[in-house]
PDB file of N, CA and C in Angstrom:
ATOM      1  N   UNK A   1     -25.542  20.948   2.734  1.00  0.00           N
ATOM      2  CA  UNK A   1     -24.565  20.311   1.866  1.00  0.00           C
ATOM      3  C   UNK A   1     -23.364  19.861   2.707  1.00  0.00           C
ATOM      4  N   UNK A   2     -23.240  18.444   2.651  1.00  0.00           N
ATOM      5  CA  UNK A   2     -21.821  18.189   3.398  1.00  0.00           C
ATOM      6  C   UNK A   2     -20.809  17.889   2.534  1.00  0.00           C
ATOM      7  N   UNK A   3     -19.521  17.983   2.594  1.00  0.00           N
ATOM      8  CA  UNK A   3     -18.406  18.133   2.222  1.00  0.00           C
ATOM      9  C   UNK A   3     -17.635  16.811   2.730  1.00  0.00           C
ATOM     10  N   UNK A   4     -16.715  16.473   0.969  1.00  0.00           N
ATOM     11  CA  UNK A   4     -16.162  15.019   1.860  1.00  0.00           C
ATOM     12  C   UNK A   4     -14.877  15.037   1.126  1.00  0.00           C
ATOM     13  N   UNK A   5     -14.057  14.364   2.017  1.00  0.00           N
ATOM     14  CA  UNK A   5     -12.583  14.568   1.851  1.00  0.00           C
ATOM     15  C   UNK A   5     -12.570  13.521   0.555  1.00  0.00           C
ATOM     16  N   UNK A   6     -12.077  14.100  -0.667  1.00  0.00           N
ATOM     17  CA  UNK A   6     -11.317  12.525  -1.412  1.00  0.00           C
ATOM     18  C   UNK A   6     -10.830  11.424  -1.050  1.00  0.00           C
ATOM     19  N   UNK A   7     -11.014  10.106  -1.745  1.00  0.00           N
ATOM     20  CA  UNK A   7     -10.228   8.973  -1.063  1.00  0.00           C
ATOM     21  C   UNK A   7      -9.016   9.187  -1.683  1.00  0.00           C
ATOM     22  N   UNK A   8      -8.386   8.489  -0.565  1.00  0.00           N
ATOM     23  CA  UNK A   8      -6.477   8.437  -1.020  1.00  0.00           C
ATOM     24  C   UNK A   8      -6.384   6.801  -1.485  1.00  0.00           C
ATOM     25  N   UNK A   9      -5.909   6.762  -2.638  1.00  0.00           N
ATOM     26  CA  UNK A   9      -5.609   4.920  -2.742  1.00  0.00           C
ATOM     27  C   UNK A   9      -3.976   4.882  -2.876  1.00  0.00           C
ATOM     28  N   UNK A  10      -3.190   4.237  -2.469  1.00  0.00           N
ATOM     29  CA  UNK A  10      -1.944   4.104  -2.667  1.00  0.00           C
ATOM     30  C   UNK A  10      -2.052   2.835  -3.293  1.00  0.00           C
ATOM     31  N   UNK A  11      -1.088   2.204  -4.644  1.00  0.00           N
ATOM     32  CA  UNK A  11      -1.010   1.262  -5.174  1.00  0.00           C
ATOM     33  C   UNK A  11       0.506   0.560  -5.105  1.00  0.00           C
ATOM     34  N   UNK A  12       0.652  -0.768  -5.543  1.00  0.00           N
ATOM     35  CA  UNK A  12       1.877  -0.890  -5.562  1.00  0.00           C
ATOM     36  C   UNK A  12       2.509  -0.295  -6.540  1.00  0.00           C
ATOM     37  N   UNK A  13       4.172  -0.006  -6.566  1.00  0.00           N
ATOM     38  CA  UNK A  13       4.258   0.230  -7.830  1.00  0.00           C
ATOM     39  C   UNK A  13       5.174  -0.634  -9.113  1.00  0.00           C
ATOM     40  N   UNK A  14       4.360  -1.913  -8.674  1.00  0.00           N
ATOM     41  CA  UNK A  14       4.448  -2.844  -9.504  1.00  0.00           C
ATOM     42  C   UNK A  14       3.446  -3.757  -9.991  1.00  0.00           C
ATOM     43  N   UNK A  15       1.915  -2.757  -9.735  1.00  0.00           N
ATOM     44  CA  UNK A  15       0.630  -3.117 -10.406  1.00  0.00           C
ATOM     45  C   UNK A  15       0.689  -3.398 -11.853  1.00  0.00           C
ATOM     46  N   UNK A  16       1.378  -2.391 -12.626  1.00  0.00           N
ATOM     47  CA  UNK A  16       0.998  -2.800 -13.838  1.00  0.00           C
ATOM     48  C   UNK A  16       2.036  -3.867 -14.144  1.00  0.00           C
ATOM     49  N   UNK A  17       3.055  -4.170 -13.703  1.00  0.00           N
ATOM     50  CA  UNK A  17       3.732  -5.257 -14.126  1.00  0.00           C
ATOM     51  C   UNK A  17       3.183  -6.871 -14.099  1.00  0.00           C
ATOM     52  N   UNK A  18       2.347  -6.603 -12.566  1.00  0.00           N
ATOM     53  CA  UNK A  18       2.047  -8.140 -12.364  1.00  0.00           C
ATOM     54  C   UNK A  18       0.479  -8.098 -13.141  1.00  0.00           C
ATOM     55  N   UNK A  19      -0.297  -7.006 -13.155  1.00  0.00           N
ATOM     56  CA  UNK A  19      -1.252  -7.183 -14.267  1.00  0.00           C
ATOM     57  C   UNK A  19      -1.144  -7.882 -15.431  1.00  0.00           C
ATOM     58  N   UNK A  20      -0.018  -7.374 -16.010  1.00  0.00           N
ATOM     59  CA  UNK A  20       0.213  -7.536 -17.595  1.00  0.00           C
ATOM     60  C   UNK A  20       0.871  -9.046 -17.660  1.00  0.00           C
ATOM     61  N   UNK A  21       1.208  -9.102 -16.326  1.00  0.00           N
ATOM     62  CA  UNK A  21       1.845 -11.011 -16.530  1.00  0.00           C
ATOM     63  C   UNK A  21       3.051 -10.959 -16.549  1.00  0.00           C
ATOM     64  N   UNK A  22       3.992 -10.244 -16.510  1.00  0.00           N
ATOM     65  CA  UNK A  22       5.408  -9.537 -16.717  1.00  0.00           C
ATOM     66  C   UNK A  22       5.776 -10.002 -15.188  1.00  0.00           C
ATOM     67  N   UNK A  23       4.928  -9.992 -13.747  1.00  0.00           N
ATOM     68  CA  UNK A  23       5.887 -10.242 -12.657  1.00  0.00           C
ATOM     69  C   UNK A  23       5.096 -11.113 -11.704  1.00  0.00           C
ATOM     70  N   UNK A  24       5.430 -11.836 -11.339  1.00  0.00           N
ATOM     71  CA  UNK A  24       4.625 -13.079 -10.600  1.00  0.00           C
ATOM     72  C   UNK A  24       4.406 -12.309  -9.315  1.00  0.00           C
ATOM     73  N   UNK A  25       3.561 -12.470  -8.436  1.00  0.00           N
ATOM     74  CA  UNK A  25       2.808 -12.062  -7.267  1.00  0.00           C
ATOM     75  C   UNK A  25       3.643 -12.016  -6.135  1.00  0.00           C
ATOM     76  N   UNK A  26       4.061 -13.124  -5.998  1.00  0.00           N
ATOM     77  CA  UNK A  26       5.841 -12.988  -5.031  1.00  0.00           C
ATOM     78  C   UNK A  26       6.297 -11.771  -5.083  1.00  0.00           C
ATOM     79  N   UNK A  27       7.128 -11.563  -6.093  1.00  0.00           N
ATOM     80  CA  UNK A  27       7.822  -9.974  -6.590  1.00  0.00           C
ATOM     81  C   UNK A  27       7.268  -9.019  -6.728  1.00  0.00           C
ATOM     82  N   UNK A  28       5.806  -8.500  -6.385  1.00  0.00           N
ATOM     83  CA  UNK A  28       5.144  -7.203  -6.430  1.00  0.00           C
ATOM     84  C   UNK A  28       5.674  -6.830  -5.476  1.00  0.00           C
ATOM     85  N   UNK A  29       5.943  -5.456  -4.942  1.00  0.00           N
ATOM     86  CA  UNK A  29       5.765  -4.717  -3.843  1.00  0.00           C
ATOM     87  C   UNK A  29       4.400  -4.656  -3.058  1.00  0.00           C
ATOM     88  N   UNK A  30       4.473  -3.972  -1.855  1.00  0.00           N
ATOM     89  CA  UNK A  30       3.502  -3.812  -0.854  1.00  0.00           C
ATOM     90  C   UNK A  30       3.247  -2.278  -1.402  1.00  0.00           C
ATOM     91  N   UNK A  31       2.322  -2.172  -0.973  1.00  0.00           N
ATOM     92  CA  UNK A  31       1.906  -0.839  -1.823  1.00  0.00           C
ATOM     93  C   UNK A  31       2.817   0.432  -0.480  1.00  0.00           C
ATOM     94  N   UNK A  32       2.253  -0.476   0.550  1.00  0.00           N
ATOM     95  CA  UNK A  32       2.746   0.554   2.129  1.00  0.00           C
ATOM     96  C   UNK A  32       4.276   0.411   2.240  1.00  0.00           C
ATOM     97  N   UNK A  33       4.915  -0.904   2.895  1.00  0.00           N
ATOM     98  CA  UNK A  33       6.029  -0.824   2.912  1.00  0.00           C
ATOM     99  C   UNK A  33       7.335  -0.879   1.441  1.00  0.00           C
ATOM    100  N   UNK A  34       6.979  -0.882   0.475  1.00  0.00           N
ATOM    101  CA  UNK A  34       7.010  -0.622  -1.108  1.00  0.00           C
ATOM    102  C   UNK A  34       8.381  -2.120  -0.704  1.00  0.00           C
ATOM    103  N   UNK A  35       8.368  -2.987  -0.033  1.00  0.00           N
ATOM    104  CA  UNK A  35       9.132  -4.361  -0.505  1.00  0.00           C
ATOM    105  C   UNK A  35       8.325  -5.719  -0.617  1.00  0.00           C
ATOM    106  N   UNK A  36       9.046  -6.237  -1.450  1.00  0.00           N
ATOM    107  CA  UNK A  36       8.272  -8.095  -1.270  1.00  0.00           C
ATOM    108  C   UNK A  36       9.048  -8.450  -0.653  1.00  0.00           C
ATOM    109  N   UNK A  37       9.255 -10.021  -0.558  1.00  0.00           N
ATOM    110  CA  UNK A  37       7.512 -10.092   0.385  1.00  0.00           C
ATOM    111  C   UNK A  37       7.301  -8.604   1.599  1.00  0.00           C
ATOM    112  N   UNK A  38       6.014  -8.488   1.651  1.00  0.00           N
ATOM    113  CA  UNK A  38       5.476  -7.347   2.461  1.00  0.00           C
ATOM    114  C   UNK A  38       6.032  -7.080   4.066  1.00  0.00           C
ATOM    115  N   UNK A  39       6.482  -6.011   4.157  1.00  0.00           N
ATOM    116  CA  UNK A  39       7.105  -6.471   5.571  1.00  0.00           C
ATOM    117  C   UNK A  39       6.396  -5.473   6.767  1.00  0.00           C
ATOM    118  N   UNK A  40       5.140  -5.116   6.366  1.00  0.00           N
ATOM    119  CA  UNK A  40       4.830  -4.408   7.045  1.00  0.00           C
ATOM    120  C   UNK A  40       4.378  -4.801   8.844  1.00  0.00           C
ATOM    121  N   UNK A  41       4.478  -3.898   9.727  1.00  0.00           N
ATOM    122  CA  UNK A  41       3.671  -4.315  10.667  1.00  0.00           C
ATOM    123  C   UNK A  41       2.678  -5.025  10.952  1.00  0.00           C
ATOM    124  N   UNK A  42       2.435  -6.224  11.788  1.00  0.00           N
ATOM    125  CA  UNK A  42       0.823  -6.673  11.716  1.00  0.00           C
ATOM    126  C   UNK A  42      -0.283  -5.852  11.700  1.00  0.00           C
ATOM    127  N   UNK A  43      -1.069  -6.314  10.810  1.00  0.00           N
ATOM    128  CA  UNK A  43      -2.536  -5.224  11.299  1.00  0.00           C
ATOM    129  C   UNK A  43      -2.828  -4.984  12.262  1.00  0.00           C
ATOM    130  N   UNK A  44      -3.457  -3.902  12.876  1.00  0.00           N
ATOM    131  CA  UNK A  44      -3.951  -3.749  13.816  1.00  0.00           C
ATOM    132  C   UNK A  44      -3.301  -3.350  14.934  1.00  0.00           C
ATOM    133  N   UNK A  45      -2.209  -3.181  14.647  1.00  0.00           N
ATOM    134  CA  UNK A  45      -1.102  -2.456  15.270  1.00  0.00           C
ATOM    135  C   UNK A  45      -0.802  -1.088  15.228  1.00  0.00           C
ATOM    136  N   UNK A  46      -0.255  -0.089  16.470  1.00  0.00           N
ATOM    137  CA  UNK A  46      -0.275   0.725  16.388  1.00  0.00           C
ATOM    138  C   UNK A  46       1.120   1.351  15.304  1.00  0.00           C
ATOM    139  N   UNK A  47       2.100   0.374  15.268  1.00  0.00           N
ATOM    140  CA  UNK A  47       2.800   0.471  14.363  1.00  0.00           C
ATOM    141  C   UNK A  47       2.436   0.360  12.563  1.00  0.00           C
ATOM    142  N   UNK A  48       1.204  -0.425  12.641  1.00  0.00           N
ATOM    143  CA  UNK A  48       0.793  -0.059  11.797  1.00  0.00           C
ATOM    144  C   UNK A  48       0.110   0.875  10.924  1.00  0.00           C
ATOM    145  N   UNK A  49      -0.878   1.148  11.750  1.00  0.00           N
ATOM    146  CA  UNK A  49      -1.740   2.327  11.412  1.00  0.00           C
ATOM    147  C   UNK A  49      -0.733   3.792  11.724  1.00  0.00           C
ATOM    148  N   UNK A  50       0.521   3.707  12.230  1.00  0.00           N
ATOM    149  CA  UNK A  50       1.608   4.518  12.126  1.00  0.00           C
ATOM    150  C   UNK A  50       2.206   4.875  11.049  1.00  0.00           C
ATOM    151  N   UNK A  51       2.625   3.693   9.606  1.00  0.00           N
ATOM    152  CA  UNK A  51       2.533   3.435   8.823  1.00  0.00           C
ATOM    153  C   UNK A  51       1.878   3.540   7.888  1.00  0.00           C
ATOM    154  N   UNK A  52       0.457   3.628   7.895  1.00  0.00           N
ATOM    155  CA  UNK A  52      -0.590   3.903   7.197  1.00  0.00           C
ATOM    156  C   UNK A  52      -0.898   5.622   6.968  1.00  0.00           C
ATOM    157  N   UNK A  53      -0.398   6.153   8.480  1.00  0.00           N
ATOM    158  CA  UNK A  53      -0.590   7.284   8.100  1.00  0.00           C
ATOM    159  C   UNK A  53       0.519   8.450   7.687  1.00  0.00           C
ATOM    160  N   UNK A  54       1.452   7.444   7.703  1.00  0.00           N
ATOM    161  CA  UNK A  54       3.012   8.195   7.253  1.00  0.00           C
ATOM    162  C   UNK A  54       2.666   8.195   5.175  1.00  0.00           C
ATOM    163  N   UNK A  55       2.071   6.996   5.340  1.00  0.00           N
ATOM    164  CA  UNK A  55       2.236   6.913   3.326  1.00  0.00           C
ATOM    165  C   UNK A  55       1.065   7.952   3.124  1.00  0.00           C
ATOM    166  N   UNK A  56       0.051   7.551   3.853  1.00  0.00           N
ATOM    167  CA  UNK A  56      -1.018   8.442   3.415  1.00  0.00           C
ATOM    168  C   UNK A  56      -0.996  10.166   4.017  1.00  0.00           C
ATOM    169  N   UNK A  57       0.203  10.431   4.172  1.00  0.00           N
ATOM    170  CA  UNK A  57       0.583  12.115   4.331  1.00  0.00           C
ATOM    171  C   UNK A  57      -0.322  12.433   5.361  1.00  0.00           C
ATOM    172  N   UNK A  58      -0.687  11.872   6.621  1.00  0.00           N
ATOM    173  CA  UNK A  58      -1.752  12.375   7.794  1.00  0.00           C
ATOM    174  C   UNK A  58      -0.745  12.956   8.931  1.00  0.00           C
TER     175      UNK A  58
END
């Protein structure tokens, strides 16, 4: 039997706003750096995946 870690999803937290039609796509947040427009590091960067693992508690 192997054993598997849960996935972690982080969302923005202005999913349900732009769902419901309430906030145009511009004005969502980044789910990672939580501003619009997104200001995160480029992918693939070690600053990024620095980032990735600061939200995701690693």
């Amino acid at each position: 039997m192997t054993s598997k870690k849960p996935i972690s999803v982080k969302w923005s937290p202005d999913l349900d706003a732009y769902a419901s039609g309430d906030l145009p796509a511009h004005q969502v947040r980044c789910a990672l750096c939580e501003k619009a427009p997104c200001d995160c590091p480029p992918f693939g960067t070690p600053e990024y995946f620095a980032l990735l693992d600061r939200v995701h508690g690693r």
